[in-house]
Protein backbone atom coordinates (compact mmCIF):
# COMPACT_ATOMS: atom_id res chain seq x y z
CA UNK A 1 41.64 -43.98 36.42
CA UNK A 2 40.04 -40.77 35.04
CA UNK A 3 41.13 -39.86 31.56
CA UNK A 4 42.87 -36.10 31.20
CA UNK A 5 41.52 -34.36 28.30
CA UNK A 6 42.76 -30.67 28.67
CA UNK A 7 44.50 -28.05 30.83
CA UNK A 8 43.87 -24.44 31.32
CA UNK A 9 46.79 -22.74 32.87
CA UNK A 10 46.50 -19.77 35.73
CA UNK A 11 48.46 -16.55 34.98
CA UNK A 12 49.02 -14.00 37.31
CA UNK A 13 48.55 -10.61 36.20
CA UNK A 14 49.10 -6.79 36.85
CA UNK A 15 46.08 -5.94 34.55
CA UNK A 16 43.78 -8.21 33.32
CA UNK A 17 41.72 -5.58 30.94
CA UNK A 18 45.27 -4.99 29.53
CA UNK A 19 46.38 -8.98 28.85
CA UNK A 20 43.19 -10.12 27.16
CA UNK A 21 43.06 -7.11 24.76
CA UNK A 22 46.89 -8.65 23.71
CA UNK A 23 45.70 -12.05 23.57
CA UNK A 24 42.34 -11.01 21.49
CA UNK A 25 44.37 -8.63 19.29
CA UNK A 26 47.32 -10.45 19.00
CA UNK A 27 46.30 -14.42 18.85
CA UNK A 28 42.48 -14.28 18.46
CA UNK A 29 41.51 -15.14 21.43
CA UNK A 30 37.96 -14.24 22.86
CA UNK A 31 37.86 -12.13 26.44
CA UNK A 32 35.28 -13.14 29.45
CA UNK A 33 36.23 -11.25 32.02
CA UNK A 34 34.28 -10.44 35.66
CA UNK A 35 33.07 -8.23 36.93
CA UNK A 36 31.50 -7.19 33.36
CA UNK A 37 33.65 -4.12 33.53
CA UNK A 38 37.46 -3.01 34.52
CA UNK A 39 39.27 -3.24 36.66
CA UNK A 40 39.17 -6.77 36.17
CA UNK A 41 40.08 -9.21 38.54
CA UNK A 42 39.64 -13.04 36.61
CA UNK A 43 39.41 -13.58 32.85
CA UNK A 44 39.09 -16.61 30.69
CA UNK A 45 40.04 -16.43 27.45
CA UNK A 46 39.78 -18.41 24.84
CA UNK A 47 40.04 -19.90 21.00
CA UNK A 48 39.24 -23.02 19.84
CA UNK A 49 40.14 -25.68 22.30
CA UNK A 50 42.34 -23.47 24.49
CA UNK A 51 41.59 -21.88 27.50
CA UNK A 52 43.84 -19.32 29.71
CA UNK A 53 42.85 -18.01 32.92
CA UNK A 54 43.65 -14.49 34.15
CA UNK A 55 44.07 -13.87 37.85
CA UNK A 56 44.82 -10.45 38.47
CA UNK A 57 47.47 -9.71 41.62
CA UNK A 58 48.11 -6.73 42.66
CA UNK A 59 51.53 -4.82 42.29
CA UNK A 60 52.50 -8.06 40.26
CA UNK A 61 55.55 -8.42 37.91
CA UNK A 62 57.01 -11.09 36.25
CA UNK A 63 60.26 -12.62 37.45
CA UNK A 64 62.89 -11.56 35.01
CA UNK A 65 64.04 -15.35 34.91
CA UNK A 66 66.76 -15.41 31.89
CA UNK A 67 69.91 -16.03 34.30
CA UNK A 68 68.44 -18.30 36.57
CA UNK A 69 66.59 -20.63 34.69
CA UNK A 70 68.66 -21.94 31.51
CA UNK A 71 66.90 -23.57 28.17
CA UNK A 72 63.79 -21.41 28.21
CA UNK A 73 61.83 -19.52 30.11
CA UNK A 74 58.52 -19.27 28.73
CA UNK A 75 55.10 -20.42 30.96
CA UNK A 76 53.05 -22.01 28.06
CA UNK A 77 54.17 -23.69 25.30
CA UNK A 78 51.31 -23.71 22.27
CA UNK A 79 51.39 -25.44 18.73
CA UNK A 80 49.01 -24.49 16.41
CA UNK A 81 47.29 -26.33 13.79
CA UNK A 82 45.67 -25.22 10.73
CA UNK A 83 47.01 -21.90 10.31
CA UNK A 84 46.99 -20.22 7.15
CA UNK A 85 49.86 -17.10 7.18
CA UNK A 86 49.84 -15.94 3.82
CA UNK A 87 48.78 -16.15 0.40
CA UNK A 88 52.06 -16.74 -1.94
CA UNK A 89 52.28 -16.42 -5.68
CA UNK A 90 52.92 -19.94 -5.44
CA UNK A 91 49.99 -21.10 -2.67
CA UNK A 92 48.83 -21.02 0.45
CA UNK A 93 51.23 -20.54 3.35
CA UNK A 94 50.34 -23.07 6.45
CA UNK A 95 51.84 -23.93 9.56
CA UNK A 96 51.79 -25.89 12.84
CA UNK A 97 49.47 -26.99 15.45
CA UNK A 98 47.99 -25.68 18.75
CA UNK A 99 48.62 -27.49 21.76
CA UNK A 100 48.98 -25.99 25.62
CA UNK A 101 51.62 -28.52 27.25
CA UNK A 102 52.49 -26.35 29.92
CA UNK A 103 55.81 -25.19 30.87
CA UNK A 104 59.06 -26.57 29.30
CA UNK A 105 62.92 -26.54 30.43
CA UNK A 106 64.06 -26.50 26.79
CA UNK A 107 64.82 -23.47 24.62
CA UNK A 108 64.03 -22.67 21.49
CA UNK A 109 67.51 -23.92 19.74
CA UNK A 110 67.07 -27.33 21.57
CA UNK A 111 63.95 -28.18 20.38
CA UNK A 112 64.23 -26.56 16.87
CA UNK A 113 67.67 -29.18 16.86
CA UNK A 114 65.41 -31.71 18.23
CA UNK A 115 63.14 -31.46 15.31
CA UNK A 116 65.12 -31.06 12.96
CA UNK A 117 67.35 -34.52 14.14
CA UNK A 118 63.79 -36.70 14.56
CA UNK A 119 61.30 -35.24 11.96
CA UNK A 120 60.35 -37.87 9.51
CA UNK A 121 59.12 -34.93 7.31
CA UNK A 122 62.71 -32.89 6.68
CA UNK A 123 62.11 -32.79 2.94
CA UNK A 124 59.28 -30.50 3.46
CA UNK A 125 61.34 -28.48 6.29
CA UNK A 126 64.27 -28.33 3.56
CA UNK A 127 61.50 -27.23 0.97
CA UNK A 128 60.39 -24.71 3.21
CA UNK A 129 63.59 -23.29 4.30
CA UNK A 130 65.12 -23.43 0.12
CA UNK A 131 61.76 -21.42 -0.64
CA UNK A 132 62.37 -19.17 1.83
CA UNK A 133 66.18 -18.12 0.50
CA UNK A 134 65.22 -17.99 -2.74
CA UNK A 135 62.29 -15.44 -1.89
CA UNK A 136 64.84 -13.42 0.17
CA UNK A 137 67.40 -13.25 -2.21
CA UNK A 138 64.38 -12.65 -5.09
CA UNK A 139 63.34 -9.27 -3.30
CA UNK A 140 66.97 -8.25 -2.46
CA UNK A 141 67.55 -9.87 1.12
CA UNK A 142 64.95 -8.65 3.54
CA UNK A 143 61.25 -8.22 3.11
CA UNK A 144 57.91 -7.02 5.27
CA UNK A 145 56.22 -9.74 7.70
CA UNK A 146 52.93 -11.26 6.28
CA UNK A 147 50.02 -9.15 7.03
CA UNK A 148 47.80 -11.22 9.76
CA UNK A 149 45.00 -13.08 8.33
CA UNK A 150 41.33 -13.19 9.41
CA UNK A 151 40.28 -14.44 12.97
């Protein structure tokens, strides 16, 4: 049989011009749109491995599916790898991986319980979180997100 190697999900849109300036401003992503100018009617973008197409349809808005769907409700689930978030006194801040794996039934509390029941790597979860609280409580309980870094 034929090996699968990737998947590059379909999203309906309202306004395509409007989603891949979020996705370029917001993630990094890079815009191809058509035609070569709005109102756009497909997109691709993309980063690295990851590709997301943009179908615009007209009039369209997404279902409000929050009571009717329990454990999640997201389309696209990705995990990131690599990712540097800040500079600390300390070191370099890192986290996850990026991986589209499509749509998921689970919430966010299941699998952060999930992970937290089958990591083999908890110390470094427990490390992270202790560092965490004692930075809060260092800069009196609250402080400013970390500015974005480069894309």
């Amino acid at each position: 049989m034929p090996e699968f190697y990737s998947v590059a999900p379909v999203f309906a849109v309202a306004d395509v011009g409007t989603t891949i300036r979020w996705y370029e401003e917001q993630l990094g992503f890079i815009g191809d749109p058509f035609p070569a100018h709005e109102p756009y009617v497909f997109a691709i973008v993309y980063r690295d491995k990851i590709e997301i197409m943009l179908q615009r349809v007209e009039g369209y808005q997404k279902p409000d599916l929050y009571n009717s769907r329990a454990g999640g409700v997201w389309d696209a689930y990705f995990r990131i790898e690599g990712v540097k978030v800040a500079d600390t006194l300390e070191g370099e801040v890192w986290t996850g991986r990026l991986e589209m794996t499509g749509e998921s039934e689970r919430s966010i509390r299941d699998a952060l319980e999930s992970a937290a029941e089958s990591s083999g790597d908890r110390s470094a979860t427990s490390e992270a979180g202790d560092w965490l609280r004692d930075y809060l409580v260092s800069v009196g309980g609250s402080a400013d997100s970390a500015p974005p870094t480069g894309r």
